[in-house]
PDB file of N, CA and C in Angstrom:
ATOM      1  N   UNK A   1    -102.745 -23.843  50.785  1.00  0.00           N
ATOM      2  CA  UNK A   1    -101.725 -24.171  51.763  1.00  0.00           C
ATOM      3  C   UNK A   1    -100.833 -25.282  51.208  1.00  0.00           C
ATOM      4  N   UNK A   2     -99.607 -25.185  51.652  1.00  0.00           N
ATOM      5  CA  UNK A   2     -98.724 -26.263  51.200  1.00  0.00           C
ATOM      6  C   UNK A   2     -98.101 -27.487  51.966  1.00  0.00           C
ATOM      7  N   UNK A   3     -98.635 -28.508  51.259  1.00  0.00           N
ATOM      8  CA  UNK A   3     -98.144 -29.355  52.223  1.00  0.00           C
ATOM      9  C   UNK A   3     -96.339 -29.357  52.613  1.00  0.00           C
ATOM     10  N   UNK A   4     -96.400 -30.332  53.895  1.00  0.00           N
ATOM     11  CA  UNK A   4     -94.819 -30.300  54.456  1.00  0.00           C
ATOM     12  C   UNK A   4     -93.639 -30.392  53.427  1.00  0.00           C
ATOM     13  N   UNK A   5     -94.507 -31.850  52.858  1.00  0.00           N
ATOM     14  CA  UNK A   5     -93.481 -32.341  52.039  1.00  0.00           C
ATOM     15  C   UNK A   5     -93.157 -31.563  50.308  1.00  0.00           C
ATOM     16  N   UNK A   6     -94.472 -30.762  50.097  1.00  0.00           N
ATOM     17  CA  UNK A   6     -93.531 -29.624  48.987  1.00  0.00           C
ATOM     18  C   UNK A   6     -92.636 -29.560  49.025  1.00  0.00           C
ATOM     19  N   UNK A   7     -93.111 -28.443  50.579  1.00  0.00           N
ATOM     20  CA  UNK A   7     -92.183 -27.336  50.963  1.00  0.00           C
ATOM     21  C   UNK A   7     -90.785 -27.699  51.153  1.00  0.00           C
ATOM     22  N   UNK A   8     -90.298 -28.724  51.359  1.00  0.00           N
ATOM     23  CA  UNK A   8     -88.929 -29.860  51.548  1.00  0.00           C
ATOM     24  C   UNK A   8     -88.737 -29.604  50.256  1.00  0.00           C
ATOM     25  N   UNK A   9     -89.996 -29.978  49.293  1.00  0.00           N
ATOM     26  CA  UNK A   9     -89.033 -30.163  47.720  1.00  0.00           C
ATOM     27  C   UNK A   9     -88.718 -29.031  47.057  1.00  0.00           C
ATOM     28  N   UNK A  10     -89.436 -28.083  47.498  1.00  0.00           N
ATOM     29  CA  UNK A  10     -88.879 -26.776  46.770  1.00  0.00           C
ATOM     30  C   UNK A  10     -87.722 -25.940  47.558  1.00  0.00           C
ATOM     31  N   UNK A  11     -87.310 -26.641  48.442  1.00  0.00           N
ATOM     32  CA  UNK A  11     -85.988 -26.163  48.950  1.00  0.00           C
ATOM     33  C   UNK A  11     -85.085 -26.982  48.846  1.00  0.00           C
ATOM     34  N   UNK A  12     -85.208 -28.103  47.612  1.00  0.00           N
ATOM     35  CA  UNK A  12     -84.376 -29.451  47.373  1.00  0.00           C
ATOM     36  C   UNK A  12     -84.507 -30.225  47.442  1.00  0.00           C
ATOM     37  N   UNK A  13     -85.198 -30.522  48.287  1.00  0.00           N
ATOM     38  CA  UNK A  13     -85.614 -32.441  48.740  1.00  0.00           C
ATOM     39  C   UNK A  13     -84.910 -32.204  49.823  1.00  0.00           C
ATOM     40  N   UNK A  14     -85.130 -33.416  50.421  1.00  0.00           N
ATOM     41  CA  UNK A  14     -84.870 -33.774  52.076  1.00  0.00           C
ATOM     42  C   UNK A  14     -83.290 -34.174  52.207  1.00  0.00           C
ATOM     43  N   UNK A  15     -82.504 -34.288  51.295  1.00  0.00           N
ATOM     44  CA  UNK A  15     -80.989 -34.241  50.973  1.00  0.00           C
ATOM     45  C   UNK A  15     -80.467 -32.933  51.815  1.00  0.00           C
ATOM     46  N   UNK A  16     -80.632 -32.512  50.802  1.00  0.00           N
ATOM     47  CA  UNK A  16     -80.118 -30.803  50.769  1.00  0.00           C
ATOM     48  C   UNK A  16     -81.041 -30.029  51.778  1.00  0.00           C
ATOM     49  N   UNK A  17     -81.941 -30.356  52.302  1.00  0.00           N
ATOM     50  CA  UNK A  17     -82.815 -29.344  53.533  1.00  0.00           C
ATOM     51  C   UNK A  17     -82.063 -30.039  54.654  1.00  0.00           C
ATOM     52  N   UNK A  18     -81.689 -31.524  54.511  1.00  0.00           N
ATOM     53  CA  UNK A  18     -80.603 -31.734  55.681  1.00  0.00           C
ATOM     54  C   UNK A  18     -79.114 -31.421  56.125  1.00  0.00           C
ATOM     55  N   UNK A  19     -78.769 -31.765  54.695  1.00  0.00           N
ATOM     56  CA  UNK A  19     -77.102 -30.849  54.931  1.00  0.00           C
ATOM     57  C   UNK A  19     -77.325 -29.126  55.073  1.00  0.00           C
ATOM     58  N   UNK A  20     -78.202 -28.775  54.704  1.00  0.00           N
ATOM     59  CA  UNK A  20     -78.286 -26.999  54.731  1.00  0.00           C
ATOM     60  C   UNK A  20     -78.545 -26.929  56.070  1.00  0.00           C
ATOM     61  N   UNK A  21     -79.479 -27.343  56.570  1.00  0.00           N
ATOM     62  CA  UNK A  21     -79.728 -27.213  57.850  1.00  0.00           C
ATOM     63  C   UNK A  21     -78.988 -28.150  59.461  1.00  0.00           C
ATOM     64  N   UNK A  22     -78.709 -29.103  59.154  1.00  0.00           N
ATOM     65  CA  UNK A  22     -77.905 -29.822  60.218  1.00  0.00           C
ATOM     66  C   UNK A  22     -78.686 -30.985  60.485  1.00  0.00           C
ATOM     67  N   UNK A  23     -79.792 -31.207  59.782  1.00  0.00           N
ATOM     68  CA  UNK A  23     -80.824 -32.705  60.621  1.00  0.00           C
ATOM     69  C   UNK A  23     -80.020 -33.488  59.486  1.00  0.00           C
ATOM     70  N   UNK A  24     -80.761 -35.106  60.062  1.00  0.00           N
ATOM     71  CA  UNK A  24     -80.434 -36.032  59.400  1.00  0.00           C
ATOM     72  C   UNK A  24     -81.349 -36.533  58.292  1.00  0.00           C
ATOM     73  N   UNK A  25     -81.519 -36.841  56.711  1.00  0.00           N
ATOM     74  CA  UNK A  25     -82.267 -37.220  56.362  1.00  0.00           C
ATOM     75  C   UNK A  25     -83.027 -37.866  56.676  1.00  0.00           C
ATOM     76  N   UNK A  26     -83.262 -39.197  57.080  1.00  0.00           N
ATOM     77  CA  UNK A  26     -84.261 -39.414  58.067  1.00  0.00           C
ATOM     78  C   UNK A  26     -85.173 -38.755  58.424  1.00  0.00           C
ATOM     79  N   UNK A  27     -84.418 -37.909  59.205  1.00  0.00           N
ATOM     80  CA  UNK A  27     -85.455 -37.264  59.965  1.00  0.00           C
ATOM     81  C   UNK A  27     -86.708 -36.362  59.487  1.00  0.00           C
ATOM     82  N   UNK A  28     -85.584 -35.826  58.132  1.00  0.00           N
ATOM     83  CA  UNK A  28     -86.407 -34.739  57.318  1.00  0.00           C
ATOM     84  C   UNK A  28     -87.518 -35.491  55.970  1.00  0.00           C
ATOM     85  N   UNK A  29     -87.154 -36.655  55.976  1.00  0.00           N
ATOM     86  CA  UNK A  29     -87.827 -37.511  55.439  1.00  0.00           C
ATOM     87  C   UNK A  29     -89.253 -37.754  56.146  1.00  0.00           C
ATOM     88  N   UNK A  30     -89.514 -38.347  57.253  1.00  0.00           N
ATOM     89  CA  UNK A  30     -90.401 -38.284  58.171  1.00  0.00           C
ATOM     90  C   UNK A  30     -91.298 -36.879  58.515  1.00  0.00           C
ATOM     91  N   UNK A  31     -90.583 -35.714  58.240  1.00  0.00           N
ATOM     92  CA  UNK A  31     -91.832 -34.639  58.143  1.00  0.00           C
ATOM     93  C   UNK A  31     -92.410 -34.722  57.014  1.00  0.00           C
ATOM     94  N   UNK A  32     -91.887 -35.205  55.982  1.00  0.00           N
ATOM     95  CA  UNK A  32     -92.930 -35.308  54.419  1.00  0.00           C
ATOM     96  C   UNK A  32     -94.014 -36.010  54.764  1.00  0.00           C
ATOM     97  N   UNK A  33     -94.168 -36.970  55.925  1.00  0.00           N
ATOM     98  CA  UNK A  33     -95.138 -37.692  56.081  1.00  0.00           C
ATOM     99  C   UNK A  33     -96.035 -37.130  57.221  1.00  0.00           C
ATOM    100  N   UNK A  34     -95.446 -37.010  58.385  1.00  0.00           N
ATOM    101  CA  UNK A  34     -95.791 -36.654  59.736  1.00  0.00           C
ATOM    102  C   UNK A  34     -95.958 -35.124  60.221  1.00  0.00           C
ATOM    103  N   UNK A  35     -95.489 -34.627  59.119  1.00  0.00           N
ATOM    104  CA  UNK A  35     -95.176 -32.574  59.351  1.00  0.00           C
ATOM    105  C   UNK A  35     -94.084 -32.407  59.815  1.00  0.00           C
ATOM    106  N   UNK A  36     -94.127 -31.038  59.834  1.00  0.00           N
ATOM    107  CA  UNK A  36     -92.815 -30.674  60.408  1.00  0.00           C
ATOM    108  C   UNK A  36     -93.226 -30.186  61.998  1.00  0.00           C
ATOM    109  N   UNK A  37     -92.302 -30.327  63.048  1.00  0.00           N
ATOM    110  CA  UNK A  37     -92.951 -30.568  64.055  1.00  0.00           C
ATOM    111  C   UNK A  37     -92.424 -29.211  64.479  1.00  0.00           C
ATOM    112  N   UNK A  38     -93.320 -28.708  65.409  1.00  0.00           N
ATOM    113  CA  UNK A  38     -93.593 -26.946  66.301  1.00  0.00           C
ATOM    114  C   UNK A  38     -91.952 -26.770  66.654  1.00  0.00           C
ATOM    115  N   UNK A  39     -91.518 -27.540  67.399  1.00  0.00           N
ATOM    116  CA  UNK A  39     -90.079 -27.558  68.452  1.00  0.00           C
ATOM    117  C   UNK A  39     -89.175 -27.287  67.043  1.00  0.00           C
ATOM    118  N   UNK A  40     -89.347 -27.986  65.903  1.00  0.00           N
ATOM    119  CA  UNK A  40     -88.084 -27.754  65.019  1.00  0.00           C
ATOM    120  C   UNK A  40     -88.165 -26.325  63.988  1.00  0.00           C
ATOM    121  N   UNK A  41     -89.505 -25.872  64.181  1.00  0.00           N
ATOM    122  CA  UNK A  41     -89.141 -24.673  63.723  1.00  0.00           C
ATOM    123  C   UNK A  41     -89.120 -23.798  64.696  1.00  0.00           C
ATOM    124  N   UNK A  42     -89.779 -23.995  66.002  1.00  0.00           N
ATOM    125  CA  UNK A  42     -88.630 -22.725  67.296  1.00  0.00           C
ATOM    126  C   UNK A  42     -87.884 -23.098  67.602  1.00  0.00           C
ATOM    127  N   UNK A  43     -86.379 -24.100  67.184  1.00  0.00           N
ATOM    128  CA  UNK A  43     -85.020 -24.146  67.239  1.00  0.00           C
ATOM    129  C   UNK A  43     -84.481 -23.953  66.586  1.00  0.00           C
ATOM    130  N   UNK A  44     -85.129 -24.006  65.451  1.00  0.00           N
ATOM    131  CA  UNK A  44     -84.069 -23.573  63.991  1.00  0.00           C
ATOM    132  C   UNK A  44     -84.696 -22.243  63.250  1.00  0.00           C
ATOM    133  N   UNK A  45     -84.329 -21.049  63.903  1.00  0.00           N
ATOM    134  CA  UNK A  45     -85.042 -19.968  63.024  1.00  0.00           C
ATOM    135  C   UNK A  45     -84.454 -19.372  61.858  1.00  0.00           C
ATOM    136  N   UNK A  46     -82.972 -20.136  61.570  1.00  0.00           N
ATOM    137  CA  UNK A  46     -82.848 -20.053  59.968  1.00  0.00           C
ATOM    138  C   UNK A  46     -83.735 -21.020  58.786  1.00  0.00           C
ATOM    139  N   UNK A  47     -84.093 -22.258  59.791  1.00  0.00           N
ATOM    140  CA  UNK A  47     -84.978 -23.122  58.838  1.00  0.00           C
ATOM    141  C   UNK A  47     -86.324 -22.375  58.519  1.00  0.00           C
ATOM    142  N   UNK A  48     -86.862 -21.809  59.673  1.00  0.00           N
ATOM    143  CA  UNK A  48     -88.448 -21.606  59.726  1.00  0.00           C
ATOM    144  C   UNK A  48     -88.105 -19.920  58.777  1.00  0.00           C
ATOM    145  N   UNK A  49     -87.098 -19.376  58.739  1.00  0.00           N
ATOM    146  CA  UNK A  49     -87.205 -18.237  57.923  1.00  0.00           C
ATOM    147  C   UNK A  49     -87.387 -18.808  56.617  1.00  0.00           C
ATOM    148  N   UNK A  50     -86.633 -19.825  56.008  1.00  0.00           N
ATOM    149  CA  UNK A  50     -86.565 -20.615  54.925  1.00  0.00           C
ATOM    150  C   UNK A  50     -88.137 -21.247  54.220  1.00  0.00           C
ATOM    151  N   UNK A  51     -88.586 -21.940  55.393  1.00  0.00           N
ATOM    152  CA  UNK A  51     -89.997 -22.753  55.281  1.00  0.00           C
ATOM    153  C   UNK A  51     -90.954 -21.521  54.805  1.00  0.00           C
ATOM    154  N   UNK A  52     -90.842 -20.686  55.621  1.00  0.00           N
ATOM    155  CA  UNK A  52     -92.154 -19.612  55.306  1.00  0.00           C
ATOM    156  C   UNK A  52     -92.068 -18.648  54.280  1.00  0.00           C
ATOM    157  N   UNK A  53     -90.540 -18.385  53.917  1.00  0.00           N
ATOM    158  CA  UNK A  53     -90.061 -18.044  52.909  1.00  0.00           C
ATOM    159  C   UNK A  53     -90.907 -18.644  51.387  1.00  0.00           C
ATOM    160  N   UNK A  54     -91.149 -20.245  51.528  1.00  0.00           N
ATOM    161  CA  UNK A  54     -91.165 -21.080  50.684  1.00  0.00           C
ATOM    162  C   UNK A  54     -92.855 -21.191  50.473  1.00  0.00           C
ATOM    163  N   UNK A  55     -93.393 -20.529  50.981  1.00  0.00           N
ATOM    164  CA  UNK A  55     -95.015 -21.120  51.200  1.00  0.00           C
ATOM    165  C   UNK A  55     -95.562 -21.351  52.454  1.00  0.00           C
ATOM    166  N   UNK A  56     -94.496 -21.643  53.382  1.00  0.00           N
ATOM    167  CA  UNK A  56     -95.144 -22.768  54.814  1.00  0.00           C
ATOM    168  C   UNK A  56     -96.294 -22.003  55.535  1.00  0.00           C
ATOM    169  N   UNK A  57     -97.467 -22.393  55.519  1.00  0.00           N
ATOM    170  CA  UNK A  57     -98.396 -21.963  56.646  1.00  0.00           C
ATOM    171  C   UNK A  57     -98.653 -23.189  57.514  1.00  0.00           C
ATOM    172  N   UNK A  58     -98.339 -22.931  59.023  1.00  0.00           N
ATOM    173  CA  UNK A  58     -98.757 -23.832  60.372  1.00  0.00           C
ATOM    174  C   UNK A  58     -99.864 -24.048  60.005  1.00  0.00           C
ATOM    175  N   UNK A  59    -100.578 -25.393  60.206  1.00  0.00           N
ATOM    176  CA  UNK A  59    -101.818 -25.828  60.524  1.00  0.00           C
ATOM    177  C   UNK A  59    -102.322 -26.059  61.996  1.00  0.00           C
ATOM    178  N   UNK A  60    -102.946 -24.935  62.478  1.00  0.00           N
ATOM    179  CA  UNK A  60    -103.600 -25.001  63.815  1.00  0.00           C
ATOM    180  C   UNK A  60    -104.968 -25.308  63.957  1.00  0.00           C
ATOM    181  N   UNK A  61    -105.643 -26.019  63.264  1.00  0.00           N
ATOM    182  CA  UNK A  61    -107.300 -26.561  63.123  1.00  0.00           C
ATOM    183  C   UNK A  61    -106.873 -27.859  63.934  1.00  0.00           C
ATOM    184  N   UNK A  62    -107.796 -28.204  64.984  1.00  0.00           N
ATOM    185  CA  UNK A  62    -107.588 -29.114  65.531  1.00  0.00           C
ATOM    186  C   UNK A  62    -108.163 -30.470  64.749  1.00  0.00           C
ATOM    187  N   UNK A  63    -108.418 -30.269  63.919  1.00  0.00           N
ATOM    188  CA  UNK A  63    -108.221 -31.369  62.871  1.00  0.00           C
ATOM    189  C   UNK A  63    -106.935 -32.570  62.566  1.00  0.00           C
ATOM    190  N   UNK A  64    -106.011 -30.808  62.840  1.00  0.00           N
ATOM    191  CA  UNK A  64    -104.758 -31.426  62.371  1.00  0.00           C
ATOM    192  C   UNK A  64    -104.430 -32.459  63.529  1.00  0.00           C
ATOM    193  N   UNK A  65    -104.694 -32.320  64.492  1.00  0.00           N
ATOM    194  CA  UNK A  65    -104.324 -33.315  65.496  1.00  0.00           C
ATOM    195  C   UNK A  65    -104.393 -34.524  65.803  1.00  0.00           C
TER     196      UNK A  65
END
């Protein structure tokens, strides 16, 4: 499985996953650490085509929590 913050780098880094997509670095910076959160990939289903495209598998083990 791949972590968040790969998956950011193999679609550019958090630069370019922000201008491609519309967030603010910041923000996309903070999923490298924190994940990428449920709500932003069911609002953005050109991102989440992208993410899963890239590797992304959800972590649903309540571990993750």
């Amino acid at each position: 499985m791949c972590k968040d913050k790969d998956i950011i780098n193999l679609l550019g880094g958090p630069s370019k996953v922000a201008k491609d997509f519309g967030f603010s670095v910041q923000r996309v910076c903070n999923w490298g650490v924190r994940g990428i959160p449920a709500d932003v990939i069911l609002d953005s289903p050109e991102f989440a085509a992208k993410i899963y495209e890239a590797g992304y598998e959800r972590n649903t083990s309540k571990e993750a929590a």
